[in-house]
C-alpha atoms as a PDB file:
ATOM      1  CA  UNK A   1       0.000   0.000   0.000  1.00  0.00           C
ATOM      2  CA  UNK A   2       1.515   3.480  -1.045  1.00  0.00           C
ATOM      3  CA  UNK A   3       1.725   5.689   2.221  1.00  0.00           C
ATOM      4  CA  UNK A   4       1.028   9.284   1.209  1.00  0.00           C
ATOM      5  CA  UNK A   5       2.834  11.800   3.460  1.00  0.00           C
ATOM      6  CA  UNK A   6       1.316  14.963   5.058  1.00  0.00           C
ATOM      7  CA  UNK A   7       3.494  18.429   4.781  1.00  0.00           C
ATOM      8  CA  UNK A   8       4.966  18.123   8.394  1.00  0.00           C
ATOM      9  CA  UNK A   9       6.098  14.256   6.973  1.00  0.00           C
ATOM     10  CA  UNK A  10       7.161  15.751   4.337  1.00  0.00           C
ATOM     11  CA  UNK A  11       9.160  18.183   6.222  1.00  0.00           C
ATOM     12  CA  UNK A  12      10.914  15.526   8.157  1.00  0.00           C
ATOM     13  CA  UNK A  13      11.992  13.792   4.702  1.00  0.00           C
ATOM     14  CA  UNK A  14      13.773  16.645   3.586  1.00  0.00           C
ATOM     15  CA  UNK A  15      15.497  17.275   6.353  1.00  0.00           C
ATOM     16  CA  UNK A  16      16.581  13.805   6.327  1.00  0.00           C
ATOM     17  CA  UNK A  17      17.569  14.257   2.233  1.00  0.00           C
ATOM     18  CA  UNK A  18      19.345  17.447   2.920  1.00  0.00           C
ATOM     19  CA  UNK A  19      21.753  16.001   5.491  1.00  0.00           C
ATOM     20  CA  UNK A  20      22.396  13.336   2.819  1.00  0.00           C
ATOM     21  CA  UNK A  21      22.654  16.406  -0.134  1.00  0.00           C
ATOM     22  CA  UNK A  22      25.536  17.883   2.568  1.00  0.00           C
ATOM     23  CA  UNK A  23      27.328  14.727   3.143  1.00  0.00           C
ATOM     24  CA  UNK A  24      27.311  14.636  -0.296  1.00  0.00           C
ATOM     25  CA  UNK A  25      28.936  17.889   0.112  1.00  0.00           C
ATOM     26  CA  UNK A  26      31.789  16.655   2.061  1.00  0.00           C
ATOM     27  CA  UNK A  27      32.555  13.743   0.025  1.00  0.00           C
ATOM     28  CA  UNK A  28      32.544  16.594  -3.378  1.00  0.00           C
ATOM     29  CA  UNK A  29      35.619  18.933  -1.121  1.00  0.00           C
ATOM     30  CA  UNK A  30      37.711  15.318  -1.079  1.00  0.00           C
ATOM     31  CA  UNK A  31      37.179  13.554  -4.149  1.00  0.00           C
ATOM     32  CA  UNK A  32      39.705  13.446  -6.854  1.00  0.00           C
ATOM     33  CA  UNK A  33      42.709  11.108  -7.945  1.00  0.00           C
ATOM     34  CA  UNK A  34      44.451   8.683  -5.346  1.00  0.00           C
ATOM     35  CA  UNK A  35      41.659   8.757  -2.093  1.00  0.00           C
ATOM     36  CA  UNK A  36      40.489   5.761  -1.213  1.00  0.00           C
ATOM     37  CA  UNK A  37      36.471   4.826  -1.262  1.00  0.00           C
ATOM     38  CA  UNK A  38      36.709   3.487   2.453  1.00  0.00           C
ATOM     39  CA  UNK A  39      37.709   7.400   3.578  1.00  0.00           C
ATOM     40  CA  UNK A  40      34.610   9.038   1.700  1.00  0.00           C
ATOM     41  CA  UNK A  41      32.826   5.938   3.500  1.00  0.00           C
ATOM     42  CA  UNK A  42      34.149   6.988   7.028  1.00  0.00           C
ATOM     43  CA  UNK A  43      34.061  10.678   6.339  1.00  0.00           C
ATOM     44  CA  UNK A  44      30.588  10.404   4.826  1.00  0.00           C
ATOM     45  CA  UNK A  45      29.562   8.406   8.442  1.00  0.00           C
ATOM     46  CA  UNK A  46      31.174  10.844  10.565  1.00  0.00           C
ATOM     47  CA  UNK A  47      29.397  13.830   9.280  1.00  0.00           C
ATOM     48  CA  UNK A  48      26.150  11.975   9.160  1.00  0.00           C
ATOM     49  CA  UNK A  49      26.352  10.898  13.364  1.00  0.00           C
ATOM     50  CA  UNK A  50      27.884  14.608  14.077  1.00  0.00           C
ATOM     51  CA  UNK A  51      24.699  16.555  12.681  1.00  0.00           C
ATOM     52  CA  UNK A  52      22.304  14.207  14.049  1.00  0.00           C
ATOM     53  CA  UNK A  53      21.637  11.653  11.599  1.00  0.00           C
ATOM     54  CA  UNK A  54      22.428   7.714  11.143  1.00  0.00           C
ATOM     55  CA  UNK A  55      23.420   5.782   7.841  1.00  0.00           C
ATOM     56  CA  UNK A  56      20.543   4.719   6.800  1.00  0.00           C
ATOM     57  CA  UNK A  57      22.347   1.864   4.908  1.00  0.00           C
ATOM     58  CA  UNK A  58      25.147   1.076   7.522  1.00  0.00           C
ATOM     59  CA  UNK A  59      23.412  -2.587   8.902  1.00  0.00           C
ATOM     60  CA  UNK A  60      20.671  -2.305   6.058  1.00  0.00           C
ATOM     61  CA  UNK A  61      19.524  -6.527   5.384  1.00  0.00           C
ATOM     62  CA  UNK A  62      23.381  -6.869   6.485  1.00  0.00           C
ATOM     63  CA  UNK A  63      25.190  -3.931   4.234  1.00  0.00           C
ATOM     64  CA  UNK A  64      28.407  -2.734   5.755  1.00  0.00           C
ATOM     65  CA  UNK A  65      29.075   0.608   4.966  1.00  0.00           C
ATOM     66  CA  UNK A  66      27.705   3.544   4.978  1.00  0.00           C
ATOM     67  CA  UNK A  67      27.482   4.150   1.774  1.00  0.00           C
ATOM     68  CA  UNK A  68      27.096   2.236  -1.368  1.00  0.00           C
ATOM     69  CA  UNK A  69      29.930   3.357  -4.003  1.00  0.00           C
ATOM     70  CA  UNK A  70      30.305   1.817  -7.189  1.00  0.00           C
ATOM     71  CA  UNK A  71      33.305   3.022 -10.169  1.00  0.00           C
ATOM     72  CA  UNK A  72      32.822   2.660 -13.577  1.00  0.00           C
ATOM     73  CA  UNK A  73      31.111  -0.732 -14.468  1.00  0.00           C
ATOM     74  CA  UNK A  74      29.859  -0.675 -11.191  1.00  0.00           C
ATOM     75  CA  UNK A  75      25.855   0.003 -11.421  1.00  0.00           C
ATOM     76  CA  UNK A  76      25.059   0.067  -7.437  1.00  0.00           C
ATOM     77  CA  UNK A  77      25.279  -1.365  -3.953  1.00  0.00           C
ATOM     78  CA  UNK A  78      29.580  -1.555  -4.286  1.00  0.00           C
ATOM     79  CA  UNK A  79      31.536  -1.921  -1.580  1.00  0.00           C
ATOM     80  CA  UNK A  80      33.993   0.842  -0.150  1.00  0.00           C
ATOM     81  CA  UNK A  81      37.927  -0.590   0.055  1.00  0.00           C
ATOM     82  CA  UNK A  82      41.288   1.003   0.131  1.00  0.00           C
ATOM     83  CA  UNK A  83      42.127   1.183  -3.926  1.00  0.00           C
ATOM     84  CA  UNK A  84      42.661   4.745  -4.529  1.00  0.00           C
ATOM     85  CA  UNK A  85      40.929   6.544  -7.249  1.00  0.00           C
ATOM     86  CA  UNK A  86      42.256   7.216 -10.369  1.00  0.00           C
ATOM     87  CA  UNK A  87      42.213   9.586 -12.996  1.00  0.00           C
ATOM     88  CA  UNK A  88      39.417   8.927 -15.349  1.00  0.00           C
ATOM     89  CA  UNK A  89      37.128   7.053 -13.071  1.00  0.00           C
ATOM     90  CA  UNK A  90      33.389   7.584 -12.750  1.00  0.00           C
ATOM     91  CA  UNK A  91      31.927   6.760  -8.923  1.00  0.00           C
ATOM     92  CA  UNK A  92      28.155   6.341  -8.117  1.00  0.00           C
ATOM     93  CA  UNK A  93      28.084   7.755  -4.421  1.00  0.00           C
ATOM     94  CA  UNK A  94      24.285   6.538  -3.166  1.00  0.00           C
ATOM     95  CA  UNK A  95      23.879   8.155   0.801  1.00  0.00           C
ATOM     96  CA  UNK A  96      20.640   7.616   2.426  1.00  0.00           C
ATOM     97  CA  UNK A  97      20.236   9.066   6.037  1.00  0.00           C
ATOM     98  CA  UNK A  98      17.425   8.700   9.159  1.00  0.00           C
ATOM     99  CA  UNK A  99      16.476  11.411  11.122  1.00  0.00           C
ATOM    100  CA  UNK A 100      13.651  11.889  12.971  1.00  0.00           C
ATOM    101  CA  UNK A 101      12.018   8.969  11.804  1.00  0.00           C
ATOM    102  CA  UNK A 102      12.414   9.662   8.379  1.00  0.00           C
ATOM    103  CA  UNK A 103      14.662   8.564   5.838  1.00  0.00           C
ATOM    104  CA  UNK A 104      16.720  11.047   2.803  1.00  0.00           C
ATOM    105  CA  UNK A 105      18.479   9.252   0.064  1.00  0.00           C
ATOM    106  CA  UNK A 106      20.059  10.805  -2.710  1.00  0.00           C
ATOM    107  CA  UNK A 107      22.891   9.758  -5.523  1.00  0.00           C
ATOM    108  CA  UNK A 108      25.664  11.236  -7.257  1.00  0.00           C
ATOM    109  CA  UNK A 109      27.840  10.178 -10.331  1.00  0.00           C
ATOM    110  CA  UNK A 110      31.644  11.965  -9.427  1.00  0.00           C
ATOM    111  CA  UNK A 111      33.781  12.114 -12.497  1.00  0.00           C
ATOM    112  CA  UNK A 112      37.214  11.558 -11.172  1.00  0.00           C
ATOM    113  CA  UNK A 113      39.762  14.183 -12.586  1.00  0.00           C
ATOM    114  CA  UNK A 114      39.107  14.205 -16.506  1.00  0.00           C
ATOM    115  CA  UNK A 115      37.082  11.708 -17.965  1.00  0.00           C
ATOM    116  CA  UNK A 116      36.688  10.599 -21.268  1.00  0.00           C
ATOM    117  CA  UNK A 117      33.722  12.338 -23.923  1.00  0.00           C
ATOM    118  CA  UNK A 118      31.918   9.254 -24.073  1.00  0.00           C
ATOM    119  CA  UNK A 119      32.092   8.809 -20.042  1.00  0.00           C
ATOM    120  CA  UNK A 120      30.892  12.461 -19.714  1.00  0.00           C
ATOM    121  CA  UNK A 121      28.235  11.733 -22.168  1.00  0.00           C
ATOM    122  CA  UNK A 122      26.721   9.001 -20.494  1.00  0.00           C
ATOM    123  CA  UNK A 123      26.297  10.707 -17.162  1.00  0.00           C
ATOM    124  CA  UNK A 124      24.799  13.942 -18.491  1.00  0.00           C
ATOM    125  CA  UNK A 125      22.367  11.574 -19.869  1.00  0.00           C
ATOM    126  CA  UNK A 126      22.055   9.821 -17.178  1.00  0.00           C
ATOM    127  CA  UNK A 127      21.048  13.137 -15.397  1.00  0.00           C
ATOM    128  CA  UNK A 128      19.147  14.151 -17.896  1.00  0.00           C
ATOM    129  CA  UNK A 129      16.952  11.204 -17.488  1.00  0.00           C
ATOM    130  CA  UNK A 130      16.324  12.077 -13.635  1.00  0.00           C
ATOM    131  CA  UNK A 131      15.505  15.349 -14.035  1.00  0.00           C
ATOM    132  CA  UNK A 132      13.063  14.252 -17.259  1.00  0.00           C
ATOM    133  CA  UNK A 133      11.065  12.309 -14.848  1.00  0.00           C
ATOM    134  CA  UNK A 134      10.905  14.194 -12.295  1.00  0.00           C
ATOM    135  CA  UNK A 135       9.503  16.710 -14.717  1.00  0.00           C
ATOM    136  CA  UNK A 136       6.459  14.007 -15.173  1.00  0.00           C
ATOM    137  CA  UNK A 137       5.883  13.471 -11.567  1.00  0.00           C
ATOM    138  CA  UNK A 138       2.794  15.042 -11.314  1.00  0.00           C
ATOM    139  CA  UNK A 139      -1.057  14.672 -10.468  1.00  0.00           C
ATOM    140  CA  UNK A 140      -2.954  13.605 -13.427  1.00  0.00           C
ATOM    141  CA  UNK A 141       0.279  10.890 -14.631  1.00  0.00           C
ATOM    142  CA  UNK A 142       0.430   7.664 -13.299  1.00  0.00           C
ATOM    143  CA  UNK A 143       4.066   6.037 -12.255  1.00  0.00           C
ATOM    144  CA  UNK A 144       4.291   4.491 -15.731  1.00  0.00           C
ATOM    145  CA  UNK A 145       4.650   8.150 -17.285  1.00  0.00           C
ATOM    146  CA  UNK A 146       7.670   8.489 -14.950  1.00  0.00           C
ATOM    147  CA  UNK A 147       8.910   5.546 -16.001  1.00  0.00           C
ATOM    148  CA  UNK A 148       8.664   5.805 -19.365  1.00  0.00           C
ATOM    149  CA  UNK A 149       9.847   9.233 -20.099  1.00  0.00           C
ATOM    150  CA  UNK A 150      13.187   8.200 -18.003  1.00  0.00           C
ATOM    151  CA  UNK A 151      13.468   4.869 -20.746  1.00  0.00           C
ATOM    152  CA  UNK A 152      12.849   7.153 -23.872  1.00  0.00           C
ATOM    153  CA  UNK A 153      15.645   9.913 -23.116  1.00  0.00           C
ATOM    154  CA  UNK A 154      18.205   7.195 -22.442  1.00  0.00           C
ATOM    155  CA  UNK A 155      17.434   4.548 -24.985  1.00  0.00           C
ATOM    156  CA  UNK A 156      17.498   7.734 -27.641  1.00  0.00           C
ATOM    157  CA  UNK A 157      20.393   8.210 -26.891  1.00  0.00           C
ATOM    158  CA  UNK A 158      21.888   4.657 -27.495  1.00  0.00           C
ATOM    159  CA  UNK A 159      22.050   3.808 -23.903  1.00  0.00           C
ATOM    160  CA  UNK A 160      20.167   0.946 -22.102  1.00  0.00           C
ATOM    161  CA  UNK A 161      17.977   0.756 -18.749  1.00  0.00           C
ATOM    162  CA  UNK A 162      18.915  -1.409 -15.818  1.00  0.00           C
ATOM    163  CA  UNK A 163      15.831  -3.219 -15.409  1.00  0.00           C
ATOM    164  CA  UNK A 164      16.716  -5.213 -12.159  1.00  0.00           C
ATOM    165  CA  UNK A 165      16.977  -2.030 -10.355  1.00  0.00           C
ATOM    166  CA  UNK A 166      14.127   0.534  -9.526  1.00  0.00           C
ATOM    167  CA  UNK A 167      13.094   3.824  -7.544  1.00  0.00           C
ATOM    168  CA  UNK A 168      11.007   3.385  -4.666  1.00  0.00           C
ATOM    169  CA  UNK A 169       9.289   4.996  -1.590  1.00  0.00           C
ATOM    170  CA  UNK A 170      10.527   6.811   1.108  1.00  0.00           C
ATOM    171  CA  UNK A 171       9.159   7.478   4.297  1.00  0.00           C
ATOM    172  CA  UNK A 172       9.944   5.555   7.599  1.00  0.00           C
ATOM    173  CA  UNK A 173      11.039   3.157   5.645  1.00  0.00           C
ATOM    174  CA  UNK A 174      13.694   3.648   3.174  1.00  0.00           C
ATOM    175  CA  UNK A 175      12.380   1.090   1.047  1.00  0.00           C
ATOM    176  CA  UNK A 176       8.611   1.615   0.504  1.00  0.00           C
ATOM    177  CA  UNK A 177       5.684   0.945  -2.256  1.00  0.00           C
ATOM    178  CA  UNK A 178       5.625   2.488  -4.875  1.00  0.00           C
ATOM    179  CA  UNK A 179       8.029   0.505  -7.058  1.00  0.00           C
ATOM    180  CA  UNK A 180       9.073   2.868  -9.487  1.00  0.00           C
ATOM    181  CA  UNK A 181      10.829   1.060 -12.812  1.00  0.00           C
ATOM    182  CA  UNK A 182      13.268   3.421 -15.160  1.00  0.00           C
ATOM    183  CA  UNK A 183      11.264   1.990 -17.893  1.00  0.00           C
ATOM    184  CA  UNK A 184       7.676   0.973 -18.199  1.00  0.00           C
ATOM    185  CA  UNK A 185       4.603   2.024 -20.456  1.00  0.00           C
ATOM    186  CA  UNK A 186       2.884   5.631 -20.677  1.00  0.00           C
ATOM    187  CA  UNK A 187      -0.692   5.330 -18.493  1.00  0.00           C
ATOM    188  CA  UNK A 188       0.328   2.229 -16.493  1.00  0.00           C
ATOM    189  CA  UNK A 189       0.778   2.326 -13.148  1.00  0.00           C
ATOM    190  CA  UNK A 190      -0.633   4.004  -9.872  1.00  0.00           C
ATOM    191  CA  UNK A 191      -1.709   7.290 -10.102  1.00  0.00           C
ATOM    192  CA  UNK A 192       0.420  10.602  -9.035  1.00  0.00           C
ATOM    193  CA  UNK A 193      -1.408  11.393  -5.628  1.00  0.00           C
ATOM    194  CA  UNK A 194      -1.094  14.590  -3.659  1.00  0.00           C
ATOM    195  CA  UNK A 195       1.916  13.325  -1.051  1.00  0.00           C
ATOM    196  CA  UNK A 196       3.662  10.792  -2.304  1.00  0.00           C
ATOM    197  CA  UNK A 197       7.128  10.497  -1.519  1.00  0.00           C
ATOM    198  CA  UNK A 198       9.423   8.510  -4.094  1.00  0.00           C
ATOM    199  CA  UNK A 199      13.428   8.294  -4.761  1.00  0.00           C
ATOM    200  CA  UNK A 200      13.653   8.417  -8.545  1.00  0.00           C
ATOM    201  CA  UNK A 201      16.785   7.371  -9.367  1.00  0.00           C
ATOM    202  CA  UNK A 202      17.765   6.155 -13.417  1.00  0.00           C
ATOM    203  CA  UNK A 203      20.636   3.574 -14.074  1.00  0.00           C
ATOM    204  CA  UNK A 204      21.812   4.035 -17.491  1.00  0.00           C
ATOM    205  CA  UNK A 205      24.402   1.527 -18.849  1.00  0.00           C
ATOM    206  CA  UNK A 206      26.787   2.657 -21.884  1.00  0.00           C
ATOM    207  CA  UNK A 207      26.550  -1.122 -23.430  1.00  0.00           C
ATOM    208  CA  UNK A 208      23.345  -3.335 -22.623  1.00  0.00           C
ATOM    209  CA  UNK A 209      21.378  -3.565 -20.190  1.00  0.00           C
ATOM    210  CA  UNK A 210      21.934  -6.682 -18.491  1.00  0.00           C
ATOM    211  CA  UNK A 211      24.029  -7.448 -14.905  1.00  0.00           C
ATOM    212  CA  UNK A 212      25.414  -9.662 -12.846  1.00  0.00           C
ATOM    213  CA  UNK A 213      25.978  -9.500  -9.185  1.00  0.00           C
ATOM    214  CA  UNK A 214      29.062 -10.288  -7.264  1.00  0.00           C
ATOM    215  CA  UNK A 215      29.938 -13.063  -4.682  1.00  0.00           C
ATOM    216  CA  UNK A 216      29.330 -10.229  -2.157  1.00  0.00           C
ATOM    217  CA  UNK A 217      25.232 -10.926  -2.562  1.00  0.00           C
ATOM    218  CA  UNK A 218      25.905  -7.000  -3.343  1.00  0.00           C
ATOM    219  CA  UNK A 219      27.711  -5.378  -5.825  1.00  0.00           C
ATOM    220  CA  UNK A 220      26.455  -4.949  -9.287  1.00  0.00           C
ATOM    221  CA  UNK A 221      28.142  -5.104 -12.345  1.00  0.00           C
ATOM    222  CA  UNK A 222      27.175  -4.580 -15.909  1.00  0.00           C
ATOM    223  CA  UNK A 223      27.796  -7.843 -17.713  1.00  0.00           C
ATOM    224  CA  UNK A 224      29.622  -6.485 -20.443  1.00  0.00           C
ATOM    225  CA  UNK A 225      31.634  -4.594 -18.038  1.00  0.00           C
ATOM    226  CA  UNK A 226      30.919  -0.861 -19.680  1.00  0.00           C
ATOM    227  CA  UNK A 227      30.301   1.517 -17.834  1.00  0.00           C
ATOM    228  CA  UNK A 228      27.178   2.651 -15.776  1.00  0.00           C
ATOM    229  CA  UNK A 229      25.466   6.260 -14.436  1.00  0.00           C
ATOM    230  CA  UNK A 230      23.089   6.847 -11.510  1.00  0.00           C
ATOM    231  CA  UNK A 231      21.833   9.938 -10.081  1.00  0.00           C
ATOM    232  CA  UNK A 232      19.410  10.037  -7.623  1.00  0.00           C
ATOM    233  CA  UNK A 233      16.403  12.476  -6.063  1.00  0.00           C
ATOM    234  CA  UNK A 234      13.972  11.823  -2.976  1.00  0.00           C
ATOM    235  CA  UNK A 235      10.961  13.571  -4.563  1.00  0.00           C
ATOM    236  CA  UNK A 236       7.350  14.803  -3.155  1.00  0.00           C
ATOM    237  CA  UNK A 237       4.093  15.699  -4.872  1.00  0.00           C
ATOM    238  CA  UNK A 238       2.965  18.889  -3.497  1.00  0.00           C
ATOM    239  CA  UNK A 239       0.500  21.074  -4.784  1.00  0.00           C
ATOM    240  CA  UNK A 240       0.102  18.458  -7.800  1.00  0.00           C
ATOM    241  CA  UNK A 241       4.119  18.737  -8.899  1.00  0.00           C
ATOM    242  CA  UNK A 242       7.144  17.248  -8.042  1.00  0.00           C
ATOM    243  CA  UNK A 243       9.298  19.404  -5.510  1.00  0.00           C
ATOM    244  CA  UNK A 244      13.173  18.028  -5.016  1.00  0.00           C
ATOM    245  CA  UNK A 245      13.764  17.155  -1.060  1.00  0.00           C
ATOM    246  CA  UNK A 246      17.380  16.414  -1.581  1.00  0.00           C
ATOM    247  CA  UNK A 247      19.510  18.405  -4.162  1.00  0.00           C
ATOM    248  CA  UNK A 248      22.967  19.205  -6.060  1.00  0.00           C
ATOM    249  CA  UNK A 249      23.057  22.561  -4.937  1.00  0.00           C
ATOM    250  CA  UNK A 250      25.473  21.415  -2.264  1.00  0.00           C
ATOM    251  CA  UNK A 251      27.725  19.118  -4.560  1.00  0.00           C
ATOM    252  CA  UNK A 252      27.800  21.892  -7.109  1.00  0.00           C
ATOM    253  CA  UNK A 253      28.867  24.538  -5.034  1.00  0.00           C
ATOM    254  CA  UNK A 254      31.678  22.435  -3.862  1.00  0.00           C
ATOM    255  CA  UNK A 255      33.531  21.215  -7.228  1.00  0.00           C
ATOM    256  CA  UNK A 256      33.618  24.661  -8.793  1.00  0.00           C
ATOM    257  CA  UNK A 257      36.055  24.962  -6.074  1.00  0.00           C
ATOM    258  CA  UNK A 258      37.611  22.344  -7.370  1.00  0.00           C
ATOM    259  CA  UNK A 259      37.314  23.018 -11.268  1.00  0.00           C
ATOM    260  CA  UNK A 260      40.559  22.310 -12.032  1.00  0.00           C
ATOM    261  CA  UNK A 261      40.330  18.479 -10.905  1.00  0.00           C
ATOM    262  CA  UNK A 262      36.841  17.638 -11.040  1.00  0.00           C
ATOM    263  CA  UNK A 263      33.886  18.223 -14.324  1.00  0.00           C
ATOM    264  CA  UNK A 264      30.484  18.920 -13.113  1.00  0.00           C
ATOM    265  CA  UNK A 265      27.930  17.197 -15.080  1.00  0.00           C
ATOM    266  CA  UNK A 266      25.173  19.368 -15.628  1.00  0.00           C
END
């Protein structure tokens, strides 16, 4: 059953989902060439406990990090560890936070130093897709207009849609119904209600579509081992359109400090 959320829920999500938008923050000062995923991890659950949150994925069905970070064919759920970065890379950075009750998530695709055209391509893309269907979260669609608007953008563009992956719910749970696929059919679906909460997050593959997971029970790969992108937003419906909870602002603001070694995608 889809739990819609009143404003003062609502409230309590996004301050949840901007905690995780300013981890994402600190993680965006420290990122570049030669740091090691398992310092964003302990940075990233540092800040979280010293503002008042918890890692929302630290202990999650037995995950054991705080966050899930995933480079280059990586598509999600990878596991921090001491290899260094390196110039080139792409890194998926998914946060999720509780607070109050109430869970934020948000994710990030860092390009590490310079990246290649067809790296940067993907993951403007890939962004392009998230902020597409957010655009169509609205009353009067249903979930398979999200959906399929997301599919469209990124299959247009010669890229493929991780199927085995999906948005979902948040609330006080950080997994809740809806279910809400990256691809799907225009008209299908629930309908957009006033108050729902959902994290709509797009995982675009540069080759096909198809995965495999790791011995881990966790990571995901792409099985022809191209590269992936995923951005993330938790999203509301309020006054019949979509209004971000979590946001880039933060991440933004951070690597035009750090022009020189970083690109923004935008």
């Amino acid at each position: 059953m889809i739990i819609l959320k009143t404003i003062e829920q609502i409230k309590k999500i996004k301050e949840s989902s901007l905690l995780v938008a300013k981890t994402h923050a600190e993680l965006a000062k420290v990122i570049r060439p030669g740091i090691t995923t398992l310092e964003l991890d302990q940075l990233a659950e540092t800040f979280i406990r010293d503002h008042g949150g918890t890692p929302a994925f630290k202990g999650y069905q037995g995950f054991p990090f705080s966050l899930c970070i995933s480079p280059n064919e990586v598509v999600v759920h990878g596991f921090p560890n001491g290899k260094p970065l390196e110039e080139g890379d792409i890194l998926s950075v998914d946060c999720g936070v509780l607070m109050n009750s109430y869970y934020g998530d948000s994710a990030y695709t860092y390009a590490i130093g310079q990246i290649s055209g067809e790296k940067e391509r993907l993951l403007r893309t890939t962004l392009e897709c998230l902020n597409i269907g957010i655009g169509q979260l609205m009353v009067g669609n249903s979930l398979g207009d999200v959906s399929w608007s997301i599919q469209n953008h990124a299959e247009k563009a010669g890229y493929s849609v991780v199927r085995e992956l999906i948005g979902h719910g948040v609330g006080k749970q950080l997994h809740e119904p809806p279910e809400l696929p990256n691809y799907g059919r225009k008209g299908r679906g629930a309908p957009i209600e006033e108050g729902l909460v959902v994290a709509i997050e797009p995982m675009i593959n540069m080759g096909k579509r198809y995965v495999t997971q790791e011995s881990d029970g966790w990571t995901i790969r792409t099985a022809d081992r191209k590269p992936s992108g995923h951005y993330e937003h938790t999203v509301a419906v309020i006054n019949g359109k979509a209004e971000r909870l979590s946001t880039f602002e933060y991440i933004e603001q951070e690597l035009e400090k750090n022009i020189n070694d970083l690109v923004i995608i935008r």
